[in-house]
Protein backbone atom coordinates (compact mmCIF):
# COMPACT_ATOMS: atom_id res chain seq x y z
CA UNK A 1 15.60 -10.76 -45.96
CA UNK A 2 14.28 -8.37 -43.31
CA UNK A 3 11.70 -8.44 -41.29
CA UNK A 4 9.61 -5.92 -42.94
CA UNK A 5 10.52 -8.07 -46.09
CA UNK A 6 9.27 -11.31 -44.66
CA UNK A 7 6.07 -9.72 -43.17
CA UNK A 8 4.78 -8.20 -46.24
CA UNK A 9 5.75 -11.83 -48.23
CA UNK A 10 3.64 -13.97 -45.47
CA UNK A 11 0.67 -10.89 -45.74
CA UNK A 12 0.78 -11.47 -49.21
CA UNK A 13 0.66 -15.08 -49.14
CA UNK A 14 -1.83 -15.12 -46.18
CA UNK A 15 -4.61 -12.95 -48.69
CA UNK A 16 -3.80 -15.39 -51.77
CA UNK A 17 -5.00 -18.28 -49.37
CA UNK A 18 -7.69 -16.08 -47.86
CA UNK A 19 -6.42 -16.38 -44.09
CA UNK A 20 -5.64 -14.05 -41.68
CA UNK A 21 -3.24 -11.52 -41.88
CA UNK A 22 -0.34 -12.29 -39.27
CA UNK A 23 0.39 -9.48 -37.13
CA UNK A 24 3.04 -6.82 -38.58
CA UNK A 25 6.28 -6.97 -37.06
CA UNK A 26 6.46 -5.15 -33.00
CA UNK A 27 2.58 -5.21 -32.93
CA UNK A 28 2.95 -7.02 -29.11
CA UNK A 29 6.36 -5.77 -28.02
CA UNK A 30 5.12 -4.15 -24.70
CA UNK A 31 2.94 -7.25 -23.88
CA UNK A 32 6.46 -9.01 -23.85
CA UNK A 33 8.15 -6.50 -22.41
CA UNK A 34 5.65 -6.65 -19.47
CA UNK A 35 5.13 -9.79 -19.29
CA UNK A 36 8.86 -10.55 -18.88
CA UNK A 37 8.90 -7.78 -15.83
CA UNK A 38 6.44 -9.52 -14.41
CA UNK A 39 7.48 -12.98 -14.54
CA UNK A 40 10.93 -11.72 -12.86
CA UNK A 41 8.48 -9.64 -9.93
CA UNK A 42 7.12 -12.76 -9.57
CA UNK A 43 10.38 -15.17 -9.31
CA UNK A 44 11.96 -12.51 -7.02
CA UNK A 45 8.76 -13.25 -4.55
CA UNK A 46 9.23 -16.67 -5.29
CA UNK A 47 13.12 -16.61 -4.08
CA UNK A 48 12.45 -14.65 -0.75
CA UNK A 49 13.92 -11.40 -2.58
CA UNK A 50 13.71 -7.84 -1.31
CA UNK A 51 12.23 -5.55 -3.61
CA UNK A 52 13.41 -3.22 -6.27
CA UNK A 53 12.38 -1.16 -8.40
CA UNK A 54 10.27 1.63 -8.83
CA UNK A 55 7.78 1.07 -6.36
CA UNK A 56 11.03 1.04 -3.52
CA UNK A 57 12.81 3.89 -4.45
CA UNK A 58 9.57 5.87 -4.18
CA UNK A 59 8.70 4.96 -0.70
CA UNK A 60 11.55 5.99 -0.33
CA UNK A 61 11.90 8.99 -1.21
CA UNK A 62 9.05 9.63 0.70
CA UNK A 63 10.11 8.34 3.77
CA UNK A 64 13.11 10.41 3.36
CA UNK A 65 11.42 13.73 3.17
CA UNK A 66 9.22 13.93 4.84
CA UNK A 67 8.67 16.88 7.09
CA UNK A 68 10.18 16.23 10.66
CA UNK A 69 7.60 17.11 13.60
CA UNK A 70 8.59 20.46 15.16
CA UNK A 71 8.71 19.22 19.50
């Protein structure tokens, strides 16, 4: 059975009992996603890491060009 499948049985089965609906299949996939990112931000801080990541290579980047002083 797929997922789609199983969702539409327990939506089915969820109005014949009159409760709620569960939510349909990658309704909160970004929550997780972020959530996950942020619980490994948060170990690295925890374990005396260096950072990485987006937020690095843009400093960067604009560390590295930035215009020199002419003198």
């Amino acid at each position: 059975m797929s997922i789609t499948q199983q969702f539409l049985l327990d939506a089915y089965r969820a109005r014949q009992l009159g409760e709620p609906v569960p939510p349909a299949p990658g309704a909160h996939d970004w929550q997780v996603a972020r959530e996950w990112r942020d619980y490994r931000q948060f170990r690295a801080v925890v374990a005396e890491h260096p950072a990485h990541g987006r937020i690095r290579q843009a400093l960067s980047r604009w560390l590295h060009l930035r215009p020199r002083s002419a003198g």
